[in-house]
Protein backbone atom coordinates (compact mmCIF):
# COMPACT_ATOMS: atom_id res chain seq x y z
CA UNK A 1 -1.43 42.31 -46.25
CA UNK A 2 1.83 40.28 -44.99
CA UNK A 3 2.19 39.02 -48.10
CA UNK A 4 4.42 41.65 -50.20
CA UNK A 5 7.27 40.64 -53.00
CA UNK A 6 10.38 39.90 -50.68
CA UNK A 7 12.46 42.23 -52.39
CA UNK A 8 15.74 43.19 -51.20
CA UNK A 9 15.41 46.16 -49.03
CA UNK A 10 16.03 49.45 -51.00
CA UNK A 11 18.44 51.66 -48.34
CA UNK A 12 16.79 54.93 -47.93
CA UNK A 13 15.40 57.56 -45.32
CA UNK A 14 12.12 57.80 -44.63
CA UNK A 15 9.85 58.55 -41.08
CA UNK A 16 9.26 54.89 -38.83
CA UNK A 17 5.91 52.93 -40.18
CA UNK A 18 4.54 53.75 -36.65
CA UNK A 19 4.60 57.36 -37.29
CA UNK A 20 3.94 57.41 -40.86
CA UNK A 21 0.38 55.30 -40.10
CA UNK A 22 -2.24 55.04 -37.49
CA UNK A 23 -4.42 52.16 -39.30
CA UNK A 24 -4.02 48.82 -40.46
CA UNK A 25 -4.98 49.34 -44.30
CA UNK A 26 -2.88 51.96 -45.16
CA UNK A 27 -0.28 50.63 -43.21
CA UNK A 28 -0.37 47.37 -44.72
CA UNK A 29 -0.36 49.17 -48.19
CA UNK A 30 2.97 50.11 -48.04
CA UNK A 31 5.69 47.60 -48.98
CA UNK A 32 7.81 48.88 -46.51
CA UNK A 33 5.28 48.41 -43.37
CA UNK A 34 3.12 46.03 -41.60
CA UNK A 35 0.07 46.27 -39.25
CA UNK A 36 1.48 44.12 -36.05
CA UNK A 37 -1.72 42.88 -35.03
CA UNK A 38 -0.07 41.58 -31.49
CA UNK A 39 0.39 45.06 -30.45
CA UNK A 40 -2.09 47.31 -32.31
CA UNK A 41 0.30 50.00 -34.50
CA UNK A 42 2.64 49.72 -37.79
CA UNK A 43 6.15 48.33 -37.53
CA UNK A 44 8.72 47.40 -40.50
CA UNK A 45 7.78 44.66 -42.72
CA UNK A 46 9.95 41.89 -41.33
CA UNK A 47 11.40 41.79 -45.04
CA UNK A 48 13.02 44.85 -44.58
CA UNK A 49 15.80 44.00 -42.23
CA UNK A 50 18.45 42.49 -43.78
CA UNK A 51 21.15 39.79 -42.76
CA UNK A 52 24.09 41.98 -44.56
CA UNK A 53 27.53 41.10 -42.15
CA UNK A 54 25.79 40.21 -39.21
CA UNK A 55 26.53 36.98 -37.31
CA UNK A 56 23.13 34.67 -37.71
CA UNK A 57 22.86 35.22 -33.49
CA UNK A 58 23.17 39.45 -34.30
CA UNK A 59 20.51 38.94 -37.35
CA UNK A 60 17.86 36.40 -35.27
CA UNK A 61 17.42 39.19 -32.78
CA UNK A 62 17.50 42.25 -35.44
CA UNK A 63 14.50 40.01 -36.70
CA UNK A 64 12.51 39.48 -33.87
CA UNK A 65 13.35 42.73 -32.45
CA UNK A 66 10.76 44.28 -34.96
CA UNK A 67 7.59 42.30 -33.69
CA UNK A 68 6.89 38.90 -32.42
CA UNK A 69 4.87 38.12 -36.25
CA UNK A 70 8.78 37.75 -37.72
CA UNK A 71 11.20 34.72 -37.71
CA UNK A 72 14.40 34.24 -39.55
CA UNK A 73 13.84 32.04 -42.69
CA UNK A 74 17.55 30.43 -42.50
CA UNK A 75 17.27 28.81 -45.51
CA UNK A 76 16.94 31.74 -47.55
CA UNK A 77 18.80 34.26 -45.06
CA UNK A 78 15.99 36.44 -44.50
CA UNK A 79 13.87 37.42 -41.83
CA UNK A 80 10.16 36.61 -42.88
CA UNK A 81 6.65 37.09 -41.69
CA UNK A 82 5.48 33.72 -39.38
CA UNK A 83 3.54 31.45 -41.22
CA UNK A 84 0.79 31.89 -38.69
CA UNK A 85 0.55 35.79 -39.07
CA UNK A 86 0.40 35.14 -42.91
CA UNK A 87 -2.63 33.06 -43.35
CA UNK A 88 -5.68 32.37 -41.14
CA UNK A 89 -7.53 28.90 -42.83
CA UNK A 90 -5.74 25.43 -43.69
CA UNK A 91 -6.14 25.52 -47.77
CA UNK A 92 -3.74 28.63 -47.98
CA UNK A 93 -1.37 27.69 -45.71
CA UNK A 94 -1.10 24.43 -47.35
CA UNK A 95 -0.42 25.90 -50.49
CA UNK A 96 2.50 27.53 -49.38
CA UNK A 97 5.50 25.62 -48.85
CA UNK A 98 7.16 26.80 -46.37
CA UNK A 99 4.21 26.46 -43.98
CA UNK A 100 2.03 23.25 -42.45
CA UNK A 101 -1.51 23.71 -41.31
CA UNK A 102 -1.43 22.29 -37.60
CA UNK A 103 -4.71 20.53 -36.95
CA UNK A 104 -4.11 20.67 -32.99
CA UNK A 105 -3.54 24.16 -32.30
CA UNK A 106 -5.70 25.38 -35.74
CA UNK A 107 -3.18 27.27 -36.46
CA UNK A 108 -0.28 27.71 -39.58
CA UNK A 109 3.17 27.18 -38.79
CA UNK A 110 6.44 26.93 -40.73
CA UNK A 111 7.37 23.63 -41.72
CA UNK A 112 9.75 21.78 -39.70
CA UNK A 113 12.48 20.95 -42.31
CA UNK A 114 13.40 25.09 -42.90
CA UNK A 115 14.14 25.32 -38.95
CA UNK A 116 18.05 25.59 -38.76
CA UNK A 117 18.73 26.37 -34.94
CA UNK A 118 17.44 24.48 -31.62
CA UNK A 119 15.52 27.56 -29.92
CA UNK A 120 13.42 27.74 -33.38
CA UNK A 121 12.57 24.40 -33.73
CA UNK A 122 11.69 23.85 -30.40
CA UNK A 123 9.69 26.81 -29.76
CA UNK A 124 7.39 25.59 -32.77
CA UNK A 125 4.64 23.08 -31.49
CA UNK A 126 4.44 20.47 -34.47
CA UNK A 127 8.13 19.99 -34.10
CA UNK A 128 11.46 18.78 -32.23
CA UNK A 129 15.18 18.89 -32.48
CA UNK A 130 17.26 15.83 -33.44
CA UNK A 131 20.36 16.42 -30.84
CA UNK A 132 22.10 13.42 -32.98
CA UNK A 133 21.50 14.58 -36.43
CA UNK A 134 20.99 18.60 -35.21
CA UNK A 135 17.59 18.66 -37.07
CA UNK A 136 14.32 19.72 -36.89
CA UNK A 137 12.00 16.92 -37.15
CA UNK A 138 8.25 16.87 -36.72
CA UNK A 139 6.76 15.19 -33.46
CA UNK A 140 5.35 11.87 -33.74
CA UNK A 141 2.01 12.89 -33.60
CA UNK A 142 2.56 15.05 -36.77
CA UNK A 143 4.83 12.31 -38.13
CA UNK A 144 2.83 9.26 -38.32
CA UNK A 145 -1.22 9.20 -38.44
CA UNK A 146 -1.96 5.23 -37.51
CA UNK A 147 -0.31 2.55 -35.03
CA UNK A 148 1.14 0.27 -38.13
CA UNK A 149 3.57 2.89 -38.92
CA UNK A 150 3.79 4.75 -35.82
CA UNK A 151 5.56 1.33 -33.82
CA UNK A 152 8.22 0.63 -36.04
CA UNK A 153 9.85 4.03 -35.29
CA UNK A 154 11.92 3.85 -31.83
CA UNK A 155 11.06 7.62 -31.17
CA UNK A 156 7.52 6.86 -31.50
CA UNK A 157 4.69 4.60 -29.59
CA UNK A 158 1.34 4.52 -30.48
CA UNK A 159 -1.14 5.79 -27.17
CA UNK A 160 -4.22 4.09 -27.35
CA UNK A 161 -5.99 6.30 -24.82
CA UNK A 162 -5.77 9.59 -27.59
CA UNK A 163 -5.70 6.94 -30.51
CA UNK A 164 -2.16 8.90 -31.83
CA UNK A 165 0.99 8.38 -31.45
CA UNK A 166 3.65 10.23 -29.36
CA UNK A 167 6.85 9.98 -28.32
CA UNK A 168 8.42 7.47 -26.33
CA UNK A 169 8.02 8.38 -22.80
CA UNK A 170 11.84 8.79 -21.89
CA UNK A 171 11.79 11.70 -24.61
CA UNK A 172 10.43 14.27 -22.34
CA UNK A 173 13.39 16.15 -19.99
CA UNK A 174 10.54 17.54 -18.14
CA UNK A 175 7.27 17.39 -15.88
CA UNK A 176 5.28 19.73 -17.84
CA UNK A 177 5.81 17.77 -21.00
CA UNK A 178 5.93 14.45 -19.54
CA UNK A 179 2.57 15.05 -17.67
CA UNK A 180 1.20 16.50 -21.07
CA UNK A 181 0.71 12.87 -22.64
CA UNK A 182 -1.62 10.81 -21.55
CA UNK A 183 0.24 7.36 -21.58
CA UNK A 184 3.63 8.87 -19.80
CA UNK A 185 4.27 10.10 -15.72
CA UNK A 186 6.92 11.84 -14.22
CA UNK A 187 8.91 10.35 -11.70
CA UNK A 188 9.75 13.48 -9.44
CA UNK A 189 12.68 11.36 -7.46
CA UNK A 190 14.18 10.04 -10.45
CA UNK A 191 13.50 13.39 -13.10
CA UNK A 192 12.41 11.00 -15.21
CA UNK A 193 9.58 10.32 -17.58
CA UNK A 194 8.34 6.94 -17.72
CA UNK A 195 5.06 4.96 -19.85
CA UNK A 196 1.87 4.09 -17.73
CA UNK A 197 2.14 0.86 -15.37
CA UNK A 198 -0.75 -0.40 -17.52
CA UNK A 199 0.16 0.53 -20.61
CA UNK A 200 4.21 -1.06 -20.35
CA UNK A 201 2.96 -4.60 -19.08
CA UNK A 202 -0.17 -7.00 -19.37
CA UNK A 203 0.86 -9.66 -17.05
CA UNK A 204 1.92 -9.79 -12.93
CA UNK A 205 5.39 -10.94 -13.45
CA UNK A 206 6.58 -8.09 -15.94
CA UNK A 207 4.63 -5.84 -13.89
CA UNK A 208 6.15 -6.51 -10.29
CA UNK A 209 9.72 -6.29 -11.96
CA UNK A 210 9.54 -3.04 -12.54
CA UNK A 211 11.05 -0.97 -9.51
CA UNK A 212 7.98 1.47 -10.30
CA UNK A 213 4.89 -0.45 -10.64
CA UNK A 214 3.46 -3.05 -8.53
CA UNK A 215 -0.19 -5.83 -9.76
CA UNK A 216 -3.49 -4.87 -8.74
CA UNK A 217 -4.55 -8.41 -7.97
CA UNK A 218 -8.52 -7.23 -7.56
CA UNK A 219 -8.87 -5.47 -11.35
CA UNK A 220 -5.95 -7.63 -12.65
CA UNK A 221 -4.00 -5.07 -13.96
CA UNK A 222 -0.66 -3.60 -13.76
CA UNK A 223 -0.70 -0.01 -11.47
CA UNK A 224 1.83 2.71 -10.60
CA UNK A 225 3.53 1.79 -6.98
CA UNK A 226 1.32 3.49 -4.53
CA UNK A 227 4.33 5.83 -3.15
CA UNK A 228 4.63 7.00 -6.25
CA UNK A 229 0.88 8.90 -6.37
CA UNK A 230 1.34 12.41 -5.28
CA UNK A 231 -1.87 13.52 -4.30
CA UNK A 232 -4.86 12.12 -2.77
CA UNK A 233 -7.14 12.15 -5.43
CA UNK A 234 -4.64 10.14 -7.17
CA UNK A 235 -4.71 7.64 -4.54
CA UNK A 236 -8.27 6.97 -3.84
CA UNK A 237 -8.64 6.34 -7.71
CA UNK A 238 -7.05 2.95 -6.60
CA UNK A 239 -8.63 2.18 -3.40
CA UNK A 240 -7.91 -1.70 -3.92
CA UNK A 241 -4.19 -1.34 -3.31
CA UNK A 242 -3.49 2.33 -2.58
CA UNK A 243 -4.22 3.77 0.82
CA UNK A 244 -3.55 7.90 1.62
CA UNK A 245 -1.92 8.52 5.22
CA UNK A 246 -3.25 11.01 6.92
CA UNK A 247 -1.48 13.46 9.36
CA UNK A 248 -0.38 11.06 12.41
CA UNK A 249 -2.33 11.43 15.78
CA UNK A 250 -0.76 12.04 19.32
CA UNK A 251 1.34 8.85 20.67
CA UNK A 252 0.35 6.95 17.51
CA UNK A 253 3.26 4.62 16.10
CA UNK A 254 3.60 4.06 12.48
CA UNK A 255 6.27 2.45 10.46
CA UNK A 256 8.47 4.23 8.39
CA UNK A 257 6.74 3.83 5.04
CA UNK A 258 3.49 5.58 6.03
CA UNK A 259 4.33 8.98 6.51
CA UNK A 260 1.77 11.43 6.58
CA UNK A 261 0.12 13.06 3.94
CA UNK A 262 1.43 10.39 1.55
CA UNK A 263 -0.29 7.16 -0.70
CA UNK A 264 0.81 4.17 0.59
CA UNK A 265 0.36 0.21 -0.06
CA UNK A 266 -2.70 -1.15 1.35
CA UNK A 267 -2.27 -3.13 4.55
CA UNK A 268 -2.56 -6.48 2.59
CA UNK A 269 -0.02 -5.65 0.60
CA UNK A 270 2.50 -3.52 3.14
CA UNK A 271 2.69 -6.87 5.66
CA UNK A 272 2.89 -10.11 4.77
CA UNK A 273 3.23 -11.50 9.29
CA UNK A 274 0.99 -10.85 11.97
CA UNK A 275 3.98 -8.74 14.39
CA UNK A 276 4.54 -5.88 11.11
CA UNK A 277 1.39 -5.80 10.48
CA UNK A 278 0.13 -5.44 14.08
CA UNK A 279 2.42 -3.02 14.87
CA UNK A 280 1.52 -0.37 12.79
CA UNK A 281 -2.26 1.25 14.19
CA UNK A 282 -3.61 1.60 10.81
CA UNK A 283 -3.58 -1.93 10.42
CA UNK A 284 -4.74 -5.23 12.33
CA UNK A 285 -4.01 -9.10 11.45
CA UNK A 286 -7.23 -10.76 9.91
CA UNK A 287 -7.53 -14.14 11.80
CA UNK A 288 -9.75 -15.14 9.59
CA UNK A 289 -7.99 -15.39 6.16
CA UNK A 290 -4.53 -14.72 7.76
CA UNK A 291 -3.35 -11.41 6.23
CA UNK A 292 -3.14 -7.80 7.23
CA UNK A 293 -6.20 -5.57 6.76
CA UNK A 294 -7.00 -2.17 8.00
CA UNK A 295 -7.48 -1.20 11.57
CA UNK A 296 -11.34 -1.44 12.40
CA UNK A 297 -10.26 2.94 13.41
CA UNK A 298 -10.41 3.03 9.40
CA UNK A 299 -14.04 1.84 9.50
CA UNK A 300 -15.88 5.39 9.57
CA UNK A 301 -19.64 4.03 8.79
CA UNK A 302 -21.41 2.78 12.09
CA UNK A 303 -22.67 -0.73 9.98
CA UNK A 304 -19.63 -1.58 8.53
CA UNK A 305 -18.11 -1.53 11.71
CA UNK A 306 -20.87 -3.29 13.38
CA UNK A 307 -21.28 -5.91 10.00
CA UNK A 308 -17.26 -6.41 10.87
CA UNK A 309 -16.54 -9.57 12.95
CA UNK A 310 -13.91 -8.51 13.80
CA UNK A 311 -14.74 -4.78 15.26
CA UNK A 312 -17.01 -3.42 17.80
CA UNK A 313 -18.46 -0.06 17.51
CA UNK A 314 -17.95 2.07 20.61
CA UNK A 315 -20.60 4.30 20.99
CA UNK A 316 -19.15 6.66 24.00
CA UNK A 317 -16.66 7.96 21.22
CA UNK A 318 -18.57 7.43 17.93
CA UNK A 319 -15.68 5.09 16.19
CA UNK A 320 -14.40 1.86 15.21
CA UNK A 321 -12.61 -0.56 17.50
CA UNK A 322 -10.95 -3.96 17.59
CA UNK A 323 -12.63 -6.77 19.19
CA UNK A 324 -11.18 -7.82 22.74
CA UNK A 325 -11.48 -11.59 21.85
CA UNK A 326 -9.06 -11.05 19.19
CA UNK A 327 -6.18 -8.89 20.58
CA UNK A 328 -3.22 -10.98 21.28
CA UNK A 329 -0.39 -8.55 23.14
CA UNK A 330 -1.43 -8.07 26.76
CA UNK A 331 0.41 -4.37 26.02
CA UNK A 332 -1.89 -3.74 23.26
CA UNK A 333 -5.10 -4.91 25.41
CA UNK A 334 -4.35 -3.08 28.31
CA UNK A 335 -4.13 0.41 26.37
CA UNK A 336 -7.69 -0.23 25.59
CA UNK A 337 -9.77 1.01 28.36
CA UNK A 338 -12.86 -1.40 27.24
CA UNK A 339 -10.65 -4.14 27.38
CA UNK A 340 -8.89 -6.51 30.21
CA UNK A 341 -5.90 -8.93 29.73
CA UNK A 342 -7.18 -11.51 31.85
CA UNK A 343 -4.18 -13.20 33.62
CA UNK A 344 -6.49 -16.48 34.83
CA UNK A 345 -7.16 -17.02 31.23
CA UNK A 346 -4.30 -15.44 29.38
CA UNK A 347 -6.55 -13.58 27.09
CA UNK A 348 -8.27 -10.01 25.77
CA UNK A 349 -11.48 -9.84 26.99
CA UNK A 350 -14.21 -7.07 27.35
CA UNK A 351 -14.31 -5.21 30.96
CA UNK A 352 -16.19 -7.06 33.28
CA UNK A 353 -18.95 -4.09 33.05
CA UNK A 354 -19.46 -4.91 29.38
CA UNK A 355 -18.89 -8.91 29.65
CA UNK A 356 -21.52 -9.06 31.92
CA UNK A 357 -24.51 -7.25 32.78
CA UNK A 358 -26.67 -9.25 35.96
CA UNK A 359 -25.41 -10.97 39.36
CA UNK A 360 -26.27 -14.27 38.01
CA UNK A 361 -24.00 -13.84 35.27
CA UNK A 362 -21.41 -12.10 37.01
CA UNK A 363 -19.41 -15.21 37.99
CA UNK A 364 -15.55 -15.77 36.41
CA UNK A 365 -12.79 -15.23 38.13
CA UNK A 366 -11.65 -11.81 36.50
CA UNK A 367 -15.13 -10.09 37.83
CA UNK A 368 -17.17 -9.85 40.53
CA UNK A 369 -20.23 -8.08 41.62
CA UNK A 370 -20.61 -4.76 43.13
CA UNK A 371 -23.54 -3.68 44.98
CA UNK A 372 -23.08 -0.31 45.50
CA UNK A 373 -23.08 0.38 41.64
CA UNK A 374 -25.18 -3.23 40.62
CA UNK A 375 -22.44 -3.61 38.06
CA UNK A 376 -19.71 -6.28 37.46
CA UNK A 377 -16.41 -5.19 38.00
CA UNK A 378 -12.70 -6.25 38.14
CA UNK A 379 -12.28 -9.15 41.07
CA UNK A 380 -10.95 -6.87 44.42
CA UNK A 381 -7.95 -10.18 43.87
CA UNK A 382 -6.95 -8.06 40.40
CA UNK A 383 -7.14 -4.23 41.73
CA UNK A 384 -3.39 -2.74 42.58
CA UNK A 385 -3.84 0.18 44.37
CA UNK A 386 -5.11 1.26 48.11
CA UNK A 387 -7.95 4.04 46.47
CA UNK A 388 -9.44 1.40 43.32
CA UNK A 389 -9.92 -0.88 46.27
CA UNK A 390 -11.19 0.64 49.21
CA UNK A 391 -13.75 2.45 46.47
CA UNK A 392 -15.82 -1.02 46.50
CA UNK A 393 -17.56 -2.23 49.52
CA UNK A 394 -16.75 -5.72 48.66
CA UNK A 395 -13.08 -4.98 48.43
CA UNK A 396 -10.62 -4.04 51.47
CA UNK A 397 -7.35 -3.20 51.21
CA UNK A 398 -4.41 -5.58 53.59
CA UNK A 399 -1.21 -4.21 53.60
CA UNK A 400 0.59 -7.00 55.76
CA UNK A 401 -0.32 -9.25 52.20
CA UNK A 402 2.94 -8.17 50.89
CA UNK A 403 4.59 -11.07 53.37
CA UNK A 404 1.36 -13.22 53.28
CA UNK A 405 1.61 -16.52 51.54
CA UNK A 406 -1.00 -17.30 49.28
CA UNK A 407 -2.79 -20.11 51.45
CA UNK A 408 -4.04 -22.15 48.09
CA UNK A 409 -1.34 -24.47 46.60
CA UNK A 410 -2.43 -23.88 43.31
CA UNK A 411 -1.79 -19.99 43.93
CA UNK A 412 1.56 -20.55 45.53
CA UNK A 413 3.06 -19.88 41.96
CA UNK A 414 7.14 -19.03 42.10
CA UNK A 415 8.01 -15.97 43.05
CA UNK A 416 11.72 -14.34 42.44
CA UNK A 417 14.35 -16.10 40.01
CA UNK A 418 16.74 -18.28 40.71
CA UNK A 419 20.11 -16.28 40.78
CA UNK A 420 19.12 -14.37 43.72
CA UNK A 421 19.81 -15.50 47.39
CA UNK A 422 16.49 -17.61 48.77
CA UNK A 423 16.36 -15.79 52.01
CA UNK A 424 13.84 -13.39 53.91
CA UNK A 425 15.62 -10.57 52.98
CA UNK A 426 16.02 -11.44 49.30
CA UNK A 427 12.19 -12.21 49.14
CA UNK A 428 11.16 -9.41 50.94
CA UNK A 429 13.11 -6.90 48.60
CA UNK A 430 11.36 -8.57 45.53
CA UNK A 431 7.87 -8.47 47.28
CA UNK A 432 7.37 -11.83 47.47
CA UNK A 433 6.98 -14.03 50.53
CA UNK A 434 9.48 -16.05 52.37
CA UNK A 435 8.19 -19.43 53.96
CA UNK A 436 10.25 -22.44 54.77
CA UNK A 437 8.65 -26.00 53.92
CA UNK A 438 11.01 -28.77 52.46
CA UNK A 439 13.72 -25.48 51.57
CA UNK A 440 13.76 -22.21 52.10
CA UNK A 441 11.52 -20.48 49.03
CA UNK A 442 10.30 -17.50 47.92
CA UNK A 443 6.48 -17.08 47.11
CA UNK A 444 4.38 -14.85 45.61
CA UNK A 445 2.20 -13.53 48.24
CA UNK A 446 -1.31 -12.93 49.23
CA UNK A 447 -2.85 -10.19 47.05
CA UNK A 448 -3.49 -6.95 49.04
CA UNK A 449 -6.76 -6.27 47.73
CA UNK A 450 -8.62 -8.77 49.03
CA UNK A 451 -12.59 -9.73 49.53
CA UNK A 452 -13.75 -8.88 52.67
CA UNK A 453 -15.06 -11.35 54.55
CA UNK A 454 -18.96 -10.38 54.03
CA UNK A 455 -18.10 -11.46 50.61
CA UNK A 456 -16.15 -14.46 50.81
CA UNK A 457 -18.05 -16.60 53.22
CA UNK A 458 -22.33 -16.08 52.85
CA UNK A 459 -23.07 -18.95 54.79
CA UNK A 460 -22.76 -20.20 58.27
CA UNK A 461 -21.22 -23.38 56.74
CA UNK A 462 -19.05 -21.37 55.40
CA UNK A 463 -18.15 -20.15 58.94
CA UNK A 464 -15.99 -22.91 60.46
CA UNK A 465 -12.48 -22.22 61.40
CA UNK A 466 -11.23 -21.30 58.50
CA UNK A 467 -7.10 -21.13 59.24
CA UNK A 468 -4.89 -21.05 61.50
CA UNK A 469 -0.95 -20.11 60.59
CA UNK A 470 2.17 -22.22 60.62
CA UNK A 471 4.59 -20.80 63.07
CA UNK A 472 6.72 -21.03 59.79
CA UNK A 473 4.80 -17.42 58.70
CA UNK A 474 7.38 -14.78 58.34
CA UNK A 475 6.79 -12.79 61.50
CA UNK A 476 5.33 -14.03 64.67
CA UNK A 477 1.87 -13.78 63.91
CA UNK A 478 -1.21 -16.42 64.43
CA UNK A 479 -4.67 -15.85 63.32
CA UNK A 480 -7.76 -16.83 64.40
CA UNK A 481 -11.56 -16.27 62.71
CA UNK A 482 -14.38 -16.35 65.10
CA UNK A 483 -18.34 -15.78 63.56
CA UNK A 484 -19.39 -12.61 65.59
CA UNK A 485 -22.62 -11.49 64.57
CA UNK A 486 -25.02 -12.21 61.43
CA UNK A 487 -25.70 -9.80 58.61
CA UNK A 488 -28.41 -9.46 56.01
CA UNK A 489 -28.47 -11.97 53.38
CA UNK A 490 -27.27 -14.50 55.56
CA UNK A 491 -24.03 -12.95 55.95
CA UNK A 492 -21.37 -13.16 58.48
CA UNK A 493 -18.82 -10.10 59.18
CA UNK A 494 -15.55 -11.86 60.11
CA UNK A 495 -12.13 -10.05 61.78
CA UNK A 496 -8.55 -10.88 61.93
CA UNK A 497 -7.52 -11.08 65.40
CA UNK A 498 -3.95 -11.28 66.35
């Protein structure tokens, strides 16, 4: 039984409570003793030490030193038995009036008002310490019961999630307190704890003020800025606006305000112009409605990607892709190995392989097609390199081109700039061809993958003398084509003869 007559202590000499008793009854019969439940034997009865000379600091820890049930009553100098150690059920500890009955915790606790120091006050759950006034004070929860009365009180705002009311957000100095109310967050760069997006502003304009929150235009309702959401559970529960970055591949550019492993802004909302938003590979510019959406990459489901106008599914890798038609940056289409920058057209198309599938159809001027693998492939005019183009029948490879001018007028496109010297030498040293008609210019020359002649003349119409070369030609060379024999499908094999 804690409670005894609190009687000053009578000085005398007698064996420790611990030795004197082994069980709680008889222990707790003596006026001198208590049962400490905490720790299973019999200690002093927290009456019995007494505040005498010692400094308030010297008599707190005399008081606690015998067992965790006492506390110092500071009002009435004297270390006391807890109010939750003493009774067990709300009526009694109502009765009592130095104790509340805390509904939260079911559990009694001394009332706020007889706390004199900080540690005590604060170590109590119902209550809090008034720096200003040096206080103990209940918590708003304990201090107001409905929203009428809680609002009025500056300390106080009434949470409408829990239906209680708490204290104002920038009350809590930490995360674990902060993140302990419903309506408040912590911001871990600022140490600070702040009230919900939602809950601080109703409309856009309030809402995208605030350094910390930015309007969720889909639900219409004000949301924590997506950099601010630590985890990524967090962000998915906003999938309208939020986005989470995940760990950056190999060669993959990003711009600085995706870093991995973090929530980010949507697309839509990150870029506002086709050249931000196009740079970074998680996003794409919708040509469409003219904003920035995610990269088709961030398509995972085969139908959405295929439902997407915009995307192609590629089914050699199992993912997502951008449409050819709609890449813009010859750079960007000729990293993609389905795709071809056509320079005829000055556009992203799809490899001649894919654009095309039969001989009859096989017919721009990017492709061509290849008997050897009946497939349509890149035009032998387009291939750089001796190996891509001897690799086709079609195709043979001229390496006297370099200082060949293209023989078509529309092909003789400028070659060279204008600050350099217009002579052989010059034009030679920039790979283009020298030939002298009104002035002395520089063009770009004869590609030196070329068709052979099987494939560029089928019939014997075709056949007639086709050139012969200006004695203008850099070097002294003249050509002549002569018809030697006949091939199948009315084909004619023709040679360069110097």
């Amino acid at each position: 039984n804690t409670q005894k007559p609190l009687n000053p202590p009578v000085p005398k000499c007698a064996r420790p409570c611990g030795l004197r008793y082994s069980q709680p009854a008889v222990c707790n019969s003596d006026v001198d003793c208590m049962w400490d439940v905490t720790v299973g034997t019999c200690v002093a009865f927290c009456a019995r030490i007494a505040a005498g000379s010692k400094t308030a600091a010297a008599f707190g820890d005399a008081c606690r030193a015998v067992s965790v049930m006492c506390e110092v009553d500071s009002i009435h100098n004297q270390c006391d038995v807890k109010c939750g150690y003493r009774y067990s059920e709300v009526n009694s500890c109502n009765q009592d009036s130095e104790c509340i009955w805390n509904n939260d915790l079911q559990k009694c606790q001394r009332q706020c008002a007889l706390m004199t120091n900080n540690q005590q006050c604060t170590d109590a759950p119902m209550c809090e310490w008034e720096l200003d006034t040096t206080l103990c004070t209940y918590r708003c929860p304990y201090r107001y019961t409905t929203n009428t009365t809680c609002v009025p009180d500056v300390q106080c705002d009434w949470n409408y999630d829990s239906n209680r009311c708490e204290s104002t957000c920038n009350r809590f100095m930490n995360a674990g307190d902060c993140s302990s109310v419903s309506s408040c967050w912590w911001h871990y760069g600022n140490l600070e704890c702040f009230k919900r997006c939602d809950l601080a502003f109703e409309g856009q304009a309030s809402c995208d003020n605030d350094p910390n929150c930015q309007w969720d235009t889909v639900n219409g309702i004000c949301r924590r800025n997506c950099d601010l959401l630590l985890t990524e559970n967090q962000c998915d529960q906003w999938p309208d606006i939020c986005v989470f970055i995940l760990p950056i591949a190999s060669g993959e550019i990003r711009y600085s305000n995706t870093t991995p492993n973090t929530c980010a802004a949507t697309c839509k909302l990150r870029y506002g112009d086709q050249p931000s938003c196009d740079g970074d590979t998680l996003c794409m510019w919708d040509v469409d409605v003219g904003s920035c959406r995610p990269h088709c990459s961030q398509v995972a489901a085969t139908n959405d990607c295929i439902a997407d106008r915009l995307c192609q599914w590629r089914p050699s890798s199992s993912s997502c892709a951008k449409e050819c038609a709609i890449v813009t940056n010859a750079t960007e289409c000729a990293g993609l190995s389905f795709c071809d920058y056509s320079p005829n057209y000055l556009t992203c198309k799809k490899v001649c392989g894919e654009r095309y599938t039969s001989v009859d159809t096989c017919s721009d001027l990017d492709c061509m097609w290849d008997d050897g693998s009946s497939n349509c492939v890149k035009a032998c005019e387009r291939i750089d390199t001796n190996n891509a183009c001897s690799a086709l029948s079609e195709c043979v490879w001229d390496a006297s081109s370099s200082v060949v001018c293209a023989a078509l007028v529309p092909d003789r496109v400028s070659c060279g700039n204008s600050t350099v010297v217009l002579s052989q030498t010059d034009c030679a040293a920039l790979g283009c061809c020298f030939e002298v008609t009104s002035g002395a210019t520089c063009y770009a020359p004869e590609p030196k993958c070329q068709r052979s002649c099987t494939m560029k003349y089928l019939t014997l119409l075709d056949l007639s003398l086709i050139h012969i070369s200006e004695p203008t030609r850099l070097l002294s060379i003249s050509y002549a084509v002569f018809c030697l024999k006949k091939k199948k499908k009315n084909r004619y094999q023709l040679y360069r003869v110097k």
